[in-house]
Protein backbone atom coordinates (compact mmCIF):
# COMPACT_ATOMS: atom_id res chain seq x y z
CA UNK A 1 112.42 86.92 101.72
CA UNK A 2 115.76 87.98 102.69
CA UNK A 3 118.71 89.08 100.62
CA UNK A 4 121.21 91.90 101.18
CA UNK A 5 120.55 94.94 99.47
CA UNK A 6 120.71 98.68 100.11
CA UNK A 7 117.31 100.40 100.35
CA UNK A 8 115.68 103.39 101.64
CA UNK A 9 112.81 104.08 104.27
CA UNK A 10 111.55 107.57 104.99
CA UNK A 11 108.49 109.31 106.25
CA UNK A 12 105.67 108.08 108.27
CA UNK A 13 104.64 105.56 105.68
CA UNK A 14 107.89 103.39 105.82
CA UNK A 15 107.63 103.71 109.67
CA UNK A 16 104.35 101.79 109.23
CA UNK A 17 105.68 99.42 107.55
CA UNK A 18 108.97 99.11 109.98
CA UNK A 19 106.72 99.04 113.03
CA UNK A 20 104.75 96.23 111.26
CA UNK A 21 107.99 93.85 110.92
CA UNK A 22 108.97 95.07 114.51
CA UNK A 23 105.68 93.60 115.98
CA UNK A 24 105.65 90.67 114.22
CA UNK A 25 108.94 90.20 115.83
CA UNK A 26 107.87 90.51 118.62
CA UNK A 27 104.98 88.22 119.18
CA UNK A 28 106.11 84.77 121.37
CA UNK A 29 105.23 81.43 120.44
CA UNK A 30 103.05 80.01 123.26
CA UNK A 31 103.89 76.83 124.77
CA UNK A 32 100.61 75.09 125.93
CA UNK A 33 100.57 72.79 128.91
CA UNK A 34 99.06 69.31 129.14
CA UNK A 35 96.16 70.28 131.38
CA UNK A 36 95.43 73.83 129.60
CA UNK A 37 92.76 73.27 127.11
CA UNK A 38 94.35 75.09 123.29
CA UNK A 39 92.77 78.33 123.02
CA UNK A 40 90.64 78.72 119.55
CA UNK A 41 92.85 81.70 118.82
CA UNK A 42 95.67 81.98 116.77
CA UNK A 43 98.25 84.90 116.41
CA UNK A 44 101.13 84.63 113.98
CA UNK A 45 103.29 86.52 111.74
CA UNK A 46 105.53 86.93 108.91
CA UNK A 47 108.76 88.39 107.91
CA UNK A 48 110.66 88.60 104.73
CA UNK A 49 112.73 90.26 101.73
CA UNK A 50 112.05 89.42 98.30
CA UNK A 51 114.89 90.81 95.13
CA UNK A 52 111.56 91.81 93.35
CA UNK A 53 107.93 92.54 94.28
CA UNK A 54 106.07 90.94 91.52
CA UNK A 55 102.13 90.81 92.19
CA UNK A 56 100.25 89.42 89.22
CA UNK A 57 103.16 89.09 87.17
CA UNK A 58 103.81 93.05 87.42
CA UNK A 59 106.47 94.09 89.12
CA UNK A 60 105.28 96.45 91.92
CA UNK A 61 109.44 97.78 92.79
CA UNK A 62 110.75 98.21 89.36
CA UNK A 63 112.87 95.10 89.44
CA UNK A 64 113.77 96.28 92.66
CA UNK A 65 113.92 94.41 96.72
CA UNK A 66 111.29 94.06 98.92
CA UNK A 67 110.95 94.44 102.58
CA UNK A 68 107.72 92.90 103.77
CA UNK A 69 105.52 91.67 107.24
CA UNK A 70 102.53 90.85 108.10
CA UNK A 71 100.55 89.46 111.45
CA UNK A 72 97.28 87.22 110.80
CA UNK A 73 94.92 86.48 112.93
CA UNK A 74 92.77 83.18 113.15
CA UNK A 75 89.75 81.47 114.75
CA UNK A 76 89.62 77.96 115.51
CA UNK A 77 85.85 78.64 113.49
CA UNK A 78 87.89 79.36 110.23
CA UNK A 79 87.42 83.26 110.52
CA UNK A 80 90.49 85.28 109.85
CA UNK A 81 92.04 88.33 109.26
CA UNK A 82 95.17 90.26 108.73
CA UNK A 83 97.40 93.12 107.63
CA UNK A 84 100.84 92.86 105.62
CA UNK A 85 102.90 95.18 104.34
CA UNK A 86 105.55 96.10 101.79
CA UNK A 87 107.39 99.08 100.38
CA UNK A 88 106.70 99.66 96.27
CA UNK A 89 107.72 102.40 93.56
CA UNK A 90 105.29 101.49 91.23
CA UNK A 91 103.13 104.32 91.83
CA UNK A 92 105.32 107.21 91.50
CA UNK A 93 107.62 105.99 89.09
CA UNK A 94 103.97 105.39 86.70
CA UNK A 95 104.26 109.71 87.35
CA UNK A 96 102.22 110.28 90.08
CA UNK A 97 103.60 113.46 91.96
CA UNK A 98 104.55 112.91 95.71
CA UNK A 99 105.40 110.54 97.82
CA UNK A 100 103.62 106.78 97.76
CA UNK A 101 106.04 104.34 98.54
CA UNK A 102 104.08 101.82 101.21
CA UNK A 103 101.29 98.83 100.50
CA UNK A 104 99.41 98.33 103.51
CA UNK A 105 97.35 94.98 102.91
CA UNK A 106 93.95 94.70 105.14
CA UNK A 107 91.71 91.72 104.74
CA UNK A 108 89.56 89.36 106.76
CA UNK A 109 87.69 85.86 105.26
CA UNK A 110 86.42 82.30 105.93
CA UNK A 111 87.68 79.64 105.45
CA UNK A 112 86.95 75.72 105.98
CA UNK A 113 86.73 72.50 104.38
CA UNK A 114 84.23 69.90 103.18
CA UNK A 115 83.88 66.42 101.82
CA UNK A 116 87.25 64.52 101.46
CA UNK A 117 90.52 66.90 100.35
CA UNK A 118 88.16 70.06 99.47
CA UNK A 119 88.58 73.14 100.88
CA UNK A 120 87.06 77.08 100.70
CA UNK A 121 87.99 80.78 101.50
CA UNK A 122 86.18 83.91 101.08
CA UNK A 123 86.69 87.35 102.40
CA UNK A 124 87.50 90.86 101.54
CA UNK A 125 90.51 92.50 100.70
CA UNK A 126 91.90 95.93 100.41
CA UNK A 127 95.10 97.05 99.03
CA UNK A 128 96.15 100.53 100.52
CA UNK A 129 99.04 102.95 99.11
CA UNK A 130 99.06 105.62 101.91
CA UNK A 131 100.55 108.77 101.13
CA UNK A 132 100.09 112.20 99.44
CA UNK A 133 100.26 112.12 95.62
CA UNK A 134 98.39 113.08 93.07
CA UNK A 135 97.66 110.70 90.11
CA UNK A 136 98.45 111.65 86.28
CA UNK A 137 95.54 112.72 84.57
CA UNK A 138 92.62 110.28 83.77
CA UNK A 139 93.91 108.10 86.64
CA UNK A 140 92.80 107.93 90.29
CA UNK A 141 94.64 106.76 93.35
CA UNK A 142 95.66 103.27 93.59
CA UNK A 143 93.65 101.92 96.69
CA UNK A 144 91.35 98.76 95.76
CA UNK A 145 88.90 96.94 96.97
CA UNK A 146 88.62 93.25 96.09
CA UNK A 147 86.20 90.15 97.11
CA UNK A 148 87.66 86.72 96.22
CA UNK A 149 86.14 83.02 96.39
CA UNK A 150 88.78 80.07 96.24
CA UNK A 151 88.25 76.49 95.98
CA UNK A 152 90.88 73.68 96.43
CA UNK A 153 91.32 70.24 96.14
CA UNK A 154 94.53 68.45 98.04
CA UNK A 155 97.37 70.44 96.45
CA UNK A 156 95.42 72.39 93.56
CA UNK A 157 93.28 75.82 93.94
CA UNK A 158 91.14 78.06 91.81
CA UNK A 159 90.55 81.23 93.12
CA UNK A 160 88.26 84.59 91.71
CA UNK A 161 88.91 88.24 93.05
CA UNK A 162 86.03 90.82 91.88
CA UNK A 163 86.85 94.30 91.79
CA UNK A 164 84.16 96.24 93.76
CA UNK A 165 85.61 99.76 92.02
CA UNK A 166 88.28 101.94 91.22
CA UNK A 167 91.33 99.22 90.59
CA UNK A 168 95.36 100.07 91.14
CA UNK A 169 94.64 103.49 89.54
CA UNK A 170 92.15 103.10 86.76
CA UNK A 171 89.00 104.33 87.48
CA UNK A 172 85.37 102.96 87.56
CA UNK A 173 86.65 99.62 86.93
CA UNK A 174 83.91 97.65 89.10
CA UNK A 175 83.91 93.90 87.56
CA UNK A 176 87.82 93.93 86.65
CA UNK A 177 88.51 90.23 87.90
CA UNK A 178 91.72 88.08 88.35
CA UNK A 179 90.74 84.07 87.94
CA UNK A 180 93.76 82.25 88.76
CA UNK A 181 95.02 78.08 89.23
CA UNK A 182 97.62 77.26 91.88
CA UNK A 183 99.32 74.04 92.59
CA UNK A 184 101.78 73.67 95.32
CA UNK A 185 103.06 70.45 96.12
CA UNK A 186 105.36 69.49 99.20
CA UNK A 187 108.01 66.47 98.37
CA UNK A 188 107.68 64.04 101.09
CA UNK A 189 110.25 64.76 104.01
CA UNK A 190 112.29 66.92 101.79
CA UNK A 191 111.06 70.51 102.91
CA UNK A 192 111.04 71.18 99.08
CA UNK A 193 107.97 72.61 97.65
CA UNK A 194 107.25 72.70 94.03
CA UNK A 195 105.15 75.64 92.49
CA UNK A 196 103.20 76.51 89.75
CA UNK A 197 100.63 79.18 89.19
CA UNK A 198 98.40 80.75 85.88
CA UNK A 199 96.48 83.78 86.01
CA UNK A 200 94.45 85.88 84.18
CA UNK A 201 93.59 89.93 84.87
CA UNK A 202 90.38 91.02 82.92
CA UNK A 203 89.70 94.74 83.21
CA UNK A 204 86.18 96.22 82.80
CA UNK A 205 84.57 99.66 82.95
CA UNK A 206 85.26 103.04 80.45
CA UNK A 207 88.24 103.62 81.05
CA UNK A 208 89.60 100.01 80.24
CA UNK A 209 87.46 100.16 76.96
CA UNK A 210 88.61 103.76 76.06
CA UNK A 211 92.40 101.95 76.01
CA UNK A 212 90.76 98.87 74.31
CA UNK A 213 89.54 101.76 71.69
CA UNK A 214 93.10 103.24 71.73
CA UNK A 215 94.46 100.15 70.64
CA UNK A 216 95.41 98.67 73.68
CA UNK A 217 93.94 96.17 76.06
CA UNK A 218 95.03 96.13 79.53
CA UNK A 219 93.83 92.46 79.95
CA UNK A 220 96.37 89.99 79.87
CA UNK A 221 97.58 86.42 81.09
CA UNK A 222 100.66 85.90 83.18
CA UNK A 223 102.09 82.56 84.74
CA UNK A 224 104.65 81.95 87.38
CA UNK A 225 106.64 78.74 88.39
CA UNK A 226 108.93 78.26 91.70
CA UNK A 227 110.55 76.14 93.86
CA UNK A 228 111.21 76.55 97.98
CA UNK A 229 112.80 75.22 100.60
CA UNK A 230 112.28 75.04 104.48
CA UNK A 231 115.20 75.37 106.53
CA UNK A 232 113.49 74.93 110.12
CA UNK A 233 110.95 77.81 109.64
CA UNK A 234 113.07 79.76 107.10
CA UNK A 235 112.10 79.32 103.67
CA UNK A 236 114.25 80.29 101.18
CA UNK A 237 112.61 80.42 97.19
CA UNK A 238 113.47 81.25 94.11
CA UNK A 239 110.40 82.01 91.16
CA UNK A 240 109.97 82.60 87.71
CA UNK A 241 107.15 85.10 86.55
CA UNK A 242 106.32 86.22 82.96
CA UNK A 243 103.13 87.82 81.54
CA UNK A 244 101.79 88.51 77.73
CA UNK A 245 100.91 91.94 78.88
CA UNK A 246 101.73 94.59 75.91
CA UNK A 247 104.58 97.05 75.91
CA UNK A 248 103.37 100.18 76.20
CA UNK A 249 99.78 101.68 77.89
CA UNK A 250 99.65 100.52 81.38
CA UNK A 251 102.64 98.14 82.04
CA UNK A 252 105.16 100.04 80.42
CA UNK A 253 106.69 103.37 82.60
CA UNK A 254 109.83 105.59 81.46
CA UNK A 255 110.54 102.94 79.08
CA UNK A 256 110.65 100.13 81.57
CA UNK A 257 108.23 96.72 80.61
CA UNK A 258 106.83 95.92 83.74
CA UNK A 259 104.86 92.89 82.65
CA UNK A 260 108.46 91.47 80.91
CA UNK A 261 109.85 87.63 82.23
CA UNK A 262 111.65 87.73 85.98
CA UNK A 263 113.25 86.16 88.30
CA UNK A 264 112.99 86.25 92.17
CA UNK A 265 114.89 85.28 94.87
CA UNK A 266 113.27 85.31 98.57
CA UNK A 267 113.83 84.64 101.97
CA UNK A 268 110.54 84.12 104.76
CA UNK A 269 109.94 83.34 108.31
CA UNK A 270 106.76 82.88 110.13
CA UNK A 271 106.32 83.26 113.68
């Protein structure tokens, strides 16, 4: 996800998130020999810029770029885990005082297959937003703490994350749930991979149904289509993102829709 733009990194948080991209840089492939058996461990890694941050059709920079890394760990078993990270404005420009400008991605699964073209994941997943700010009133801090299921057949998958409580600053919102369909589909020696993805974000607990009894519900469906290309381990995409999510309430900040139609432009390369 790499594109040329001007951007700033301060504090400790954004030094996290350097040292993150720095290690994954840093981390050798491994040639095996013929006689050395392949070890059932798997170390890789991530880099990448995006020109917009857009998780679950909501723009998590303000229309803004991206620097993001991760390293991921896997077992020959089909246990994983991993951290990524990414810089975001989200948070304070929603008018949270201070300074919360880093998501630091933890998470750790299964995963295997079964019958002919099926496959499975579970695992946990926890979005952190390190840093010392204090939320606008009726709102809490934006760390959350999802389980998901996925199931997939050849290039399809369906996939359900459960909130287990307090979800990207509403509060009490156990049960909010994102069910969402994925297709990606790889043209045959092209490197070209075609895209397409439908969600939908439910939100549950009081304070969803006091905005529900406001006049506004936070639910809504958003839908994403996108197109890549590998250029020998350097993928380069470009995708397409809108959401019905209402003006106003929760996706709508200093009179910016953050749930509006957008375009993204990205660069990756895994190590």
């Amino acid at each position: 996800m790499k594109k040329t733009y001007e951007m700033s990194f301060s504090g400790a948080k954004n030094k996290l998130l350097c040292f993150l991209i720095l290690a994954a840089l840093a981390i050798p492939g491994v040639a095996q020999a013929e006689d050395v058996p392949a070890s059932p461990h798997t170390l890789t890694a991530n880099i990448g810029l995006v020109s917009n941050y857009v998780f679950r059709g909501i723009t998590q920079t303000v229309n803004k770029p991206a620097l993001q890394g991760g390293i991921d760990y896997a077992h020959a078993s089909g246990v994983y885990a991993g951290v990524w990270g990414s810089n975001v404005s989200w948070i304070t420009a929603s008018g949270s005082a201070g300074n919360a400008s880093l998501e630091l991605d933890t998470y750790a699964g299964y995963k295997g297959g079964f019958a002919e073209d099926f496959s499975y994941d579970v695992g946990l997943v926890r979005y952190n937003y390190p840093g010392d700010y204090v939320p606008p009133a009726g709102y809490v801090k934006a760390d959350t703490s999802e389980i998901y299921g996925a199931i997939g057949y050849k290039w399809i998958t369906a996939k359900y994350s459960y909130s287990l409580g307090d979800f990207l600053t509403v509060p009490e919102a156990k049960g909010t749930s994102y069910l969402e369909v994925n297709a990606s589909y790889t043209l045959a020696d092209s490197g070209v991979t075609l895209g397409a993805h439908y969600g939908k974000q439910t939100y549950k607990g009081a304070a969803a149904d006091a905005l529900v009894a406001g006049g506004f519900d936070p639910s809504y469906a958003d839908y994403k289509v996108n197109v890549s290309k590998d250029f020998g381990g350097y993928v380069l995409g470009l995708a397409y993102t809108n959401t019905n999510a209402k003006s106003g309430g929760y996706y709508t900040f200093n009179g910016k829709d953050w749930g509006k139609s957008a375009v993204a432009l990205s660069l990756t390369h895994a190590m």
